[in-house]
PDB file of N, CA and C in Angstrom:
ATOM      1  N   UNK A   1      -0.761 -16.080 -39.571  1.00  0.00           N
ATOM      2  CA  UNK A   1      -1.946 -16.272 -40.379  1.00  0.00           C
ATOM      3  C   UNK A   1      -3.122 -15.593 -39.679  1.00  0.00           C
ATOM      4  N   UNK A   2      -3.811 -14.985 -40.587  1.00  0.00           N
ATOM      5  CA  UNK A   2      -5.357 -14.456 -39.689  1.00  0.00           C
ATOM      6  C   UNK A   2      -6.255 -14.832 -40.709  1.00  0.00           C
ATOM      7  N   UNK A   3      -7.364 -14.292 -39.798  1.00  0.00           N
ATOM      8  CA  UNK A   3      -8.752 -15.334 -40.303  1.00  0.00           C
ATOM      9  C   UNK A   3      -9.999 -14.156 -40.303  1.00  0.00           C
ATOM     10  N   UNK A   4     -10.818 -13.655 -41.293  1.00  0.00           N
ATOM     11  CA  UNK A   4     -11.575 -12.602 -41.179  1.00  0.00           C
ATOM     12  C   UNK A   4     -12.813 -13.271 -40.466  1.00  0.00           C
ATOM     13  N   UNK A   5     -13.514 -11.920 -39.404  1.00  0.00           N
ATOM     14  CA  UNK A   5     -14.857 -12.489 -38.924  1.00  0.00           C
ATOM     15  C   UNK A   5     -15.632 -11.292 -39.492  1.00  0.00           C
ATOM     16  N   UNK A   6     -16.635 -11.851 -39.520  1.00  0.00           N
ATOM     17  CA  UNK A   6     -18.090 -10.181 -39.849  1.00  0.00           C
ATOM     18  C   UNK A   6     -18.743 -10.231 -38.764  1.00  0.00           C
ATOM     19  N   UNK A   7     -19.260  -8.926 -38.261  1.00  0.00           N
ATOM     20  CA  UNK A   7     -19.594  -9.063 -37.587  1.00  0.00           C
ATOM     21  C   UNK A   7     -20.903  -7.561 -37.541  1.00  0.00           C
ATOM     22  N   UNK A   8     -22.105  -8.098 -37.145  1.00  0.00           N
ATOM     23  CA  UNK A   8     -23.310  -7.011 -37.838  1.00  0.00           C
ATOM     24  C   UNK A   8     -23.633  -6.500 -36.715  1.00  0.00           C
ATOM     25  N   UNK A   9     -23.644  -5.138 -36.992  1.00  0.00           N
ATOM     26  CA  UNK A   9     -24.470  -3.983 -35.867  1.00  0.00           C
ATOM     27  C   UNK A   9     -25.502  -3.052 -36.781  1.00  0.00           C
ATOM     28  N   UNK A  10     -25.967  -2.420 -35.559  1.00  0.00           N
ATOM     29  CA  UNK A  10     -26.987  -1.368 -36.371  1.00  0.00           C
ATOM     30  C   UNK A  10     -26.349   0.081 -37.053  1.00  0.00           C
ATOM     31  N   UNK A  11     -26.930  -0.258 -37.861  1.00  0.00           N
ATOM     32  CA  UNK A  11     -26.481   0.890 -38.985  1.00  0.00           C
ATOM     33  C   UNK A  11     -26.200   2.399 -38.378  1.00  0.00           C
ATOM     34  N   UNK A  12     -26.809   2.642 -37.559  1.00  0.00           N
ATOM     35  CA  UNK A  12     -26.519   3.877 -36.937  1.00  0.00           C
ATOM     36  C   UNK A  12     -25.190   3.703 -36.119  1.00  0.00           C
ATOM     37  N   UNK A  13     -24.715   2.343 -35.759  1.00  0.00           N
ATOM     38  CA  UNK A  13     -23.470   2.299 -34.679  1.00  0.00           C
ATOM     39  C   UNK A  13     -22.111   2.740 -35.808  1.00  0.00           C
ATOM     40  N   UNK A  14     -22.183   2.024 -37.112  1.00  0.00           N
ATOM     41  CA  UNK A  14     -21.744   1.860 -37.912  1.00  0.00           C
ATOM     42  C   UNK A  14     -21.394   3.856 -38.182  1.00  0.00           C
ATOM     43  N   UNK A  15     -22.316   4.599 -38.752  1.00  0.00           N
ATOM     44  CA  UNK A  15     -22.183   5.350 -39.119  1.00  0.00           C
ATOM     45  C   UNK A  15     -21.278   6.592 -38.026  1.00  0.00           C
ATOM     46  N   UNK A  16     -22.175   6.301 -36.526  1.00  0.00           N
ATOM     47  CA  UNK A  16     -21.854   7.374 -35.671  1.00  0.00           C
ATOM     48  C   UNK A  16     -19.928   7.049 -35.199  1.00  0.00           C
ATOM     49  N   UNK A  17     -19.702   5.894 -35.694  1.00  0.00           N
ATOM     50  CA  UNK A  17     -18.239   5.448 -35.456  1.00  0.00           C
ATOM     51  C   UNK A  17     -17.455   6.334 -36.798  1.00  0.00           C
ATOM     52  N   UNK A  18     -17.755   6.222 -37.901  1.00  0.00           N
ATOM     53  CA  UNK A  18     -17.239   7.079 -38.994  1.00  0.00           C
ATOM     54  C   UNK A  18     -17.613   8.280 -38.975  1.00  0.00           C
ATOM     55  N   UNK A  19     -18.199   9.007 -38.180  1.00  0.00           N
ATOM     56  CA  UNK A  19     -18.768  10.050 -37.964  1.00  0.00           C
ATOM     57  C   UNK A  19     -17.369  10.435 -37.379  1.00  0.00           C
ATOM     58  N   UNK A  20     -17.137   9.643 -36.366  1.00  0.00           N
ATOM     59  CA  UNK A  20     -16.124  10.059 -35.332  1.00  0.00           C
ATOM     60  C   UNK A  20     -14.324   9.847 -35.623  1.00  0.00           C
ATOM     61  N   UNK A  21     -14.750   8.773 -37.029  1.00  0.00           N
ATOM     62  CA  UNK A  21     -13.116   9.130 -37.594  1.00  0.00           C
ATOM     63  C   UNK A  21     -12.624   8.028 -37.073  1.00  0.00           C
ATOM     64  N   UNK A  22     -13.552   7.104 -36.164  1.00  0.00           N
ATOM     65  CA  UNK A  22     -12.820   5.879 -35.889  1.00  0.00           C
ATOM     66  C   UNK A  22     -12.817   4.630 -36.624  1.00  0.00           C
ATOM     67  N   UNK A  23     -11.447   3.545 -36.927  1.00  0.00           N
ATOM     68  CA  UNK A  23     -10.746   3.362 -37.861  1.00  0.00           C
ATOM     69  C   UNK A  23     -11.645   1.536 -37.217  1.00  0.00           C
ATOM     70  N   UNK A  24     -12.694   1.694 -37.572  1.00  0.00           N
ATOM     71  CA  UNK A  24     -13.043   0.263 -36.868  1.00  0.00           C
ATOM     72  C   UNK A  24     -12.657  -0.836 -37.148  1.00  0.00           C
ATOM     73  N   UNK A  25     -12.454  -1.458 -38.259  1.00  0.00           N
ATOM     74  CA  UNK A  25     -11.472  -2.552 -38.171  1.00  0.00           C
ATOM     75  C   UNK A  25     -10.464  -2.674 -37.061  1.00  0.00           C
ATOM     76  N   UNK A  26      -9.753  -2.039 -36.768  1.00  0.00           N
ATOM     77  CA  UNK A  26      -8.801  -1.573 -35.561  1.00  0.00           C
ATOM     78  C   UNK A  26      -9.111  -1.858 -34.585  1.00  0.00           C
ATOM     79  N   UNK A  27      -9.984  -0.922 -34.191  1.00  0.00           N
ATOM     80  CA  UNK A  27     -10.958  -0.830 -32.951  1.00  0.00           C
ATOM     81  C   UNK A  27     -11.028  -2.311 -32.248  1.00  0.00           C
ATOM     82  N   UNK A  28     -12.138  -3.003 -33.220  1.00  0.00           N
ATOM     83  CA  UNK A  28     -12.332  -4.509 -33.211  1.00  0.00           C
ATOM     84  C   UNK A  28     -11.226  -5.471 -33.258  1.00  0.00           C
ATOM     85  N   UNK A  29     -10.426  -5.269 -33.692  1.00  0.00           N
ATOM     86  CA  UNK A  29      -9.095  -6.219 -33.873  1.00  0.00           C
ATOM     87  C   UNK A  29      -8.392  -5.597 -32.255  1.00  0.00           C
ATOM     88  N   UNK A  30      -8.003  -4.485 -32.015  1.00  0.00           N
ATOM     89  CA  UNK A  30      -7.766  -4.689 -30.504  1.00  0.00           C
ATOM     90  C   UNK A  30      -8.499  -4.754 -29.317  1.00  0.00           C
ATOM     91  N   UNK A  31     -10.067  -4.773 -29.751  1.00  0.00           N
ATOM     92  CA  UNK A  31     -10.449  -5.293 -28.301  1.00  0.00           C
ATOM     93  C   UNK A  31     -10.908  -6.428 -28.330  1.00  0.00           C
ATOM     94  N   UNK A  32     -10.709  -7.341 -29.171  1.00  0.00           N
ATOM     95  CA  UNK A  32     -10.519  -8.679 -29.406  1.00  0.00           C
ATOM     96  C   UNK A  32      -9.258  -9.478 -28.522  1.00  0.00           C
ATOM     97  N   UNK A  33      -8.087  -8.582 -29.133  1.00  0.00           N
ATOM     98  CA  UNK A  33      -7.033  -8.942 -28.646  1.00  0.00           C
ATOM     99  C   UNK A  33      -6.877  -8.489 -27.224  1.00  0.00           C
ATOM    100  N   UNK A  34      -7.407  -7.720 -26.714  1.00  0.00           N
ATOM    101  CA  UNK A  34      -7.432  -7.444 -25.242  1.00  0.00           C
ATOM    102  C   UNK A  34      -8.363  -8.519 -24.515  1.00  0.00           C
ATOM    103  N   UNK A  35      -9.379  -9.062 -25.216  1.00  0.00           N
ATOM    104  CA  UNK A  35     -10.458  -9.868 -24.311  1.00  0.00           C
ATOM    105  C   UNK A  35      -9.505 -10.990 -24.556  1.00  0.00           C
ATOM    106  N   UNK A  36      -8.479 -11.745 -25.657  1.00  0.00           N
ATOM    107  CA  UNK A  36      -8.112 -12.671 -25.447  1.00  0.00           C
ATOM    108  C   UNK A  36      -7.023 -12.707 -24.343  1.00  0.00           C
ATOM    109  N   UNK A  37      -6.298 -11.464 -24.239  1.00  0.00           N
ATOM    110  CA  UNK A  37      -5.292 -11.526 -23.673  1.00  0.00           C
ATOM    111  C   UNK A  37      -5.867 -11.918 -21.977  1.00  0.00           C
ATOM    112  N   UNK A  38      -6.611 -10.834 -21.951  1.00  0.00           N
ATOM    113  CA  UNK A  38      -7.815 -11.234 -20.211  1.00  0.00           C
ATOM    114  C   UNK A  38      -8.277 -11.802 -20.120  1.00  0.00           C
ATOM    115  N   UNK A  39      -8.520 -13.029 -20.903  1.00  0.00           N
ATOM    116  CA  UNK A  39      -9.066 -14.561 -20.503  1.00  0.00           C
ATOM    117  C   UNK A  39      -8.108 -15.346 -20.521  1.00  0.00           C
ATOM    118  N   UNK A  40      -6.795 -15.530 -21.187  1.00  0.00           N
ATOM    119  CA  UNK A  40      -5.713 -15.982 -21.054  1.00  0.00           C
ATOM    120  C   UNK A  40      -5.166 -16.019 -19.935  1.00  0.00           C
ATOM    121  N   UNK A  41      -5.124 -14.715 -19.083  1.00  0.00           N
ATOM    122  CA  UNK A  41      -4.575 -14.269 -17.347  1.00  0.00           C
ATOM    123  C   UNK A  41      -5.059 -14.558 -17.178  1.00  0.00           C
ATOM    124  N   UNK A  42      -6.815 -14.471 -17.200  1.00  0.00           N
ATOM    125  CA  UNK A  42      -7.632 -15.239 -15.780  1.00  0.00           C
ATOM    126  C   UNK A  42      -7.343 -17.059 -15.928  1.00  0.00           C
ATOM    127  N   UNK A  43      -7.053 -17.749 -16.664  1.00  0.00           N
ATOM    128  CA  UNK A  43      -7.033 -18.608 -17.015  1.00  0.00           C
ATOM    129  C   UNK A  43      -5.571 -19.148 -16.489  1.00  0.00           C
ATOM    130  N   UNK A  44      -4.614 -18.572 -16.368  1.00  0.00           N
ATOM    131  CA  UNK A  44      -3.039 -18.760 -15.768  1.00  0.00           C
ATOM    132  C   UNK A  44      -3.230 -18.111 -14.324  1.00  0.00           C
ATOM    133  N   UNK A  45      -4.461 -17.611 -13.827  1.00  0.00           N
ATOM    134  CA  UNK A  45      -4.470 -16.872 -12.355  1.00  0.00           C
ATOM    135  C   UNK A  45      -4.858 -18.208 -11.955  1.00  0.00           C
ATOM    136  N   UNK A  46      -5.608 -19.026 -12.497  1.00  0.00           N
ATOM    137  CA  UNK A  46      -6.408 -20.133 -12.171  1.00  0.00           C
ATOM    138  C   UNK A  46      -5.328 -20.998 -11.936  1.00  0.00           C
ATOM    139  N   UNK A  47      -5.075 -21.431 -12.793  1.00  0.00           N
ATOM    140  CA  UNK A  47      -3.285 -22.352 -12.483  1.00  0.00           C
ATOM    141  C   UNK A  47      -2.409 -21.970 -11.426  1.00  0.00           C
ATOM    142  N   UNK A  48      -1.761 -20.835 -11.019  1.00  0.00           N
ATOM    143  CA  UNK A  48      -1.273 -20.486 -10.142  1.00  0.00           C
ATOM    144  C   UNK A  48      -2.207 -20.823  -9.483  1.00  0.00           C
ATOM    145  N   UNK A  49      -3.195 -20.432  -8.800  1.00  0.00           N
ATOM    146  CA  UNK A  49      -4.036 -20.719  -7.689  1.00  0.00           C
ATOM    147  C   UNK A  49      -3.695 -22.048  -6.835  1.00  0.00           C
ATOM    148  N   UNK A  50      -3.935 -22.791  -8.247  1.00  0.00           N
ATOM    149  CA  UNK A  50      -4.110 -24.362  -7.905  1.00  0.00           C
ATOM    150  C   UNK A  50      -2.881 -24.805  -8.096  1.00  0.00           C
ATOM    151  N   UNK A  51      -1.687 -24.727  -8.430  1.00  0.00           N
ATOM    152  CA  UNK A  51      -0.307 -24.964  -7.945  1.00  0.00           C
ATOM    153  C   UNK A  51       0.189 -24.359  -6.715  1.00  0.00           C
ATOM    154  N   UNK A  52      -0.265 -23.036  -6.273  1.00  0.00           N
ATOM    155  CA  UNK A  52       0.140 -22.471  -4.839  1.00  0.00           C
ATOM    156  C   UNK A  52      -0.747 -23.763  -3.968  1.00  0.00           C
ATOM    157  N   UNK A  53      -2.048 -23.981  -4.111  1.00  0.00           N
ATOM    158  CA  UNK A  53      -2.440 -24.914  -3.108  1.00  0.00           C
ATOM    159  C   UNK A  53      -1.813 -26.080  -3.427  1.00  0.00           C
ATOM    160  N   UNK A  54      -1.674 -26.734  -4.228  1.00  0.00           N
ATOM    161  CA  UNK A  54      -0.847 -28.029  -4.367  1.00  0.00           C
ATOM    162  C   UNK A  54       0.612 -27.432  -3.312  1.00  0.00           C
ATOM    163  N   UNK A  55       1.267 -26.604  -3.476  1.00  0.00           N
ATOM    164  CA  UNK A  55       2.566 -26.611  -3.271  1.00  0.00           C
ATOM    165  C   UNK A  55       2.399 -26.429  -1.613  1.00  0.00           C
ATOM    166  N   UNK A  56       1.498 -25.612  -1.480  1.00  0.00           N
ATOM    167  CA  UNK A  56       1.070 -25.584   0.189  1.00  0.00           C
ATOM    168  C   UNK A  56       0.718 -26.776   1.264  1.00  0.00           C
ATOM    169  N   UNK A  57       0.042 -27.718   0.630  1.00  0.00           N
ATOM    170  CA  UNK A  57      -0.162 -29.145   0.805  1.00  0.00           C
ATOM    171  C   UNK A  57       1.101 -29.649   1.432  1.00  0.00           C
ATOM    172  N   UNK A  58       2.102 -29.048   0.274  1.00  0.00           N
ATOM    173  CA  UNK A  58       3.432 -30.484   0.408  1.00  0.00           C
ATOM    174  C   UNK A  58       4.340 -29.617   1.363  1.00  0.00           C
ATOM    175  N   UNK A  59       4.196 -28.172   1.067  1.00  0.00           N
ATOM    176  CA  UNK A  59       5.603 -27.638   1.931  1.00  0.00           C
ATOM    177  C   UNK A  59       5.273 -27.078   3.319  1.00  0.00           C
ATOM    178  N   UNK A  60       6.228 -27.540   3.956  1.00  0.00           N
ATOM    179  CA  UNK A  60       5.888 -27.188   5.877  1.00  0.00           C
ATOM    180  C   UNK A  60       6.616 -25.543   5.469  1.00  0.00           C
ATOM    181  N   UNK A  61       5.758 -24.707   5.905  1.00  0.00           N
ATOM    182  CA  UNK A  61       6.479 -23.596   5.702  1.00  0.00           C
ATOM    183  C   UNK A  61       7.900 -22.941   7.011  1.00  0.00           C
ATOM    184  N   UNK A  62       7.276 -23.682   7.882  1.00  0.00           N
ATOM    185  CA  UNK A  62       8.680 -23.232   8.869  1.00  0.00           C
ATOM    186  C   UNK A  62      10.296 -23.989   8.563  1.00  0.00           C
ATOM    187  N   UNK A  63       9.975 -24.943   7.842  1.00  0.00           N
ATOM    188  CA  UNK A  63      10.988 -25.953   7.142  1.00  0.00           C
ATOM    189  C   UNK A  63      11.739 -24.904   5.731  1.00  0.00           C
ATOM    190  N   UNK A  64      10.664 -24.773   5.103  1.00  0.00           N
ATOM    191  CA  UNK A  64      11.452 -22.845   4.049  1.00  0.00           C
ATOM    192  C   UNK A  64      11.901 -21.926   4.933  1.00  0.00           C
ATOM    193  N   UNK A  65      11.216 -21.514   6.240  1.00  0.00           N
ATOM    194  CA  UNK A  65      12.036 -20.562   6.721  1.00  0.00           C
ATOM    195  C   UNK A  65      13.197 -20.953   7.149  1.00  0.00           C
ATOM    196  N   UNK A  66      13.306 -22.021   7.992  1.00  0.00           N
ATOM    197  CA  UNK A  66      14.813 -22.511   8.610  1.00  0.00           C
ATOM    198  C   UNK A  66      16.357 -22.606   7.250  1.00  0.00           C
ATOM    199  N   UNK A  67      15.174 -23.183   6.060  1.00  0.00           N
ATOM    200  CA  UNK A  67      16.170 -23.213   5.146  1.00  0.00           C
ATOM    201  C   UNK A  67      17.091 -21.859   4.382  1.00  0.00           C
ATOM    202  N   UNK A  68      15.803 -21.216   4.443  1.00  0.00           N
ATOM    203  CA  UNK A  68      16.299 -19.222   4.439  1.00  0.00           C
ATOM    204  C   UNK A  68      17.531 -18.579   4.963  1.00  0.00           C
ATOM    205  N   UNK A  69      17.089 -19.409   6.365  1.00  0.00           N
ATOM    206  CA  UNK A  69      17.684 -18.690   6.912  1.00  0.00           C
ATOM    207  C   UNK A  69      18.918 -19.387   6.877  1.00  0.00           C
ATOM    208  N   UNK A  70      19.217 -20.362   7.322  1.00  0.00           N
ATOM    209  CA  UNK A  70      20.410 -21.492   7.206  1.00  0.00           C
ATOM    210  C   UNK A  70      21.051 -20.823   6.123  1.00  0.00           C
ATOM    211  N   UNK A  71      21.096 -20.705   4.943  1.00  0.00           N
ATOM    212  CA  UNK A  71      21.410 -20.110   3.761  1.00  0.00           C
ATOM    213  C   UNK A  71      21.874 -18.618   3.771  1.00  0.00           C
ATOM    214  N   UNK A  72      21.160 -18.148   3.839  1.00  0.00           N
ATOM    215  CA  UNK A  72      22.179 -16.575   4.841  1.00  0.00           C
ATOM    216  C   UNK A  72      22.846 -16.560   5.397  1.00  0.00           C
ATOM    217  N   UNK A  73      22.851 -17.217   6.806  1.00  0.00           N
ATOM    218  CA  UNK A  73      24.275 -17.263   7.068  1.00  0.00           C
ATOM    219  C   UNK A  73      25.570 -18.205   7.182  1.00  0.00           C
ATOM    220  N   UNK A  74      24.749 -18.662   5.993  1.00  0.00           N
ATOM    221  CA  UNK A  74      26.206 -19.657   4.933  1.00  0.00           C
ATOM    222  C   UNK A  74      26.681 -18.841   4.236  1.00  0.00           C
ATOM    223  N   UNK A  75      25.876 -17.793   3.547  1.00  0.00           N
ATOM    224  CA  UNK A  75      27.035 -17.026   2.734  1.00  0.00           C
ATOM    225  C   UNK A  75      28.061 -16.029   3.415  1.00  0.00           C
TER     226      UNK A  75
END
């Protein structure tokens, strides 16, 4: 489902874009979809962040390495 927005500029932006053959509806519909997509990542960079520190909290990291390694040469 989509949902139309309007959205007003100056008449000269308008024109010098059809001047140039560019298909603006388009235009606007993917850099829409690019700003959502890049606030979405920054927004899941944020989560990771704060699950790596949660997970850092709990895990002794020389306790992962021993287990690494233990595990190698089990196989």
């Amino acid at each position: 489902m989509s949902v139309v927005i309007s959205v007003r500029v100056p008449r000269w932006v308008k024109e010098k874009l059809e001047e140039h053959g560019v298909n603006i509806p388009e235009l606007v519909r993917q850099k829409l979809i690019e700003e959502a997509r890049r606030l979405e990542e920054e927004s899941l960079d944020k989560e990771l962040e704060e699950v790596g520190r949660i997970l850092a909290e709990k895990l002794d990291l020389s306790e992962v390495v021993r287990l690494v390694k233990e595990d190698r040469l089990g196989r």
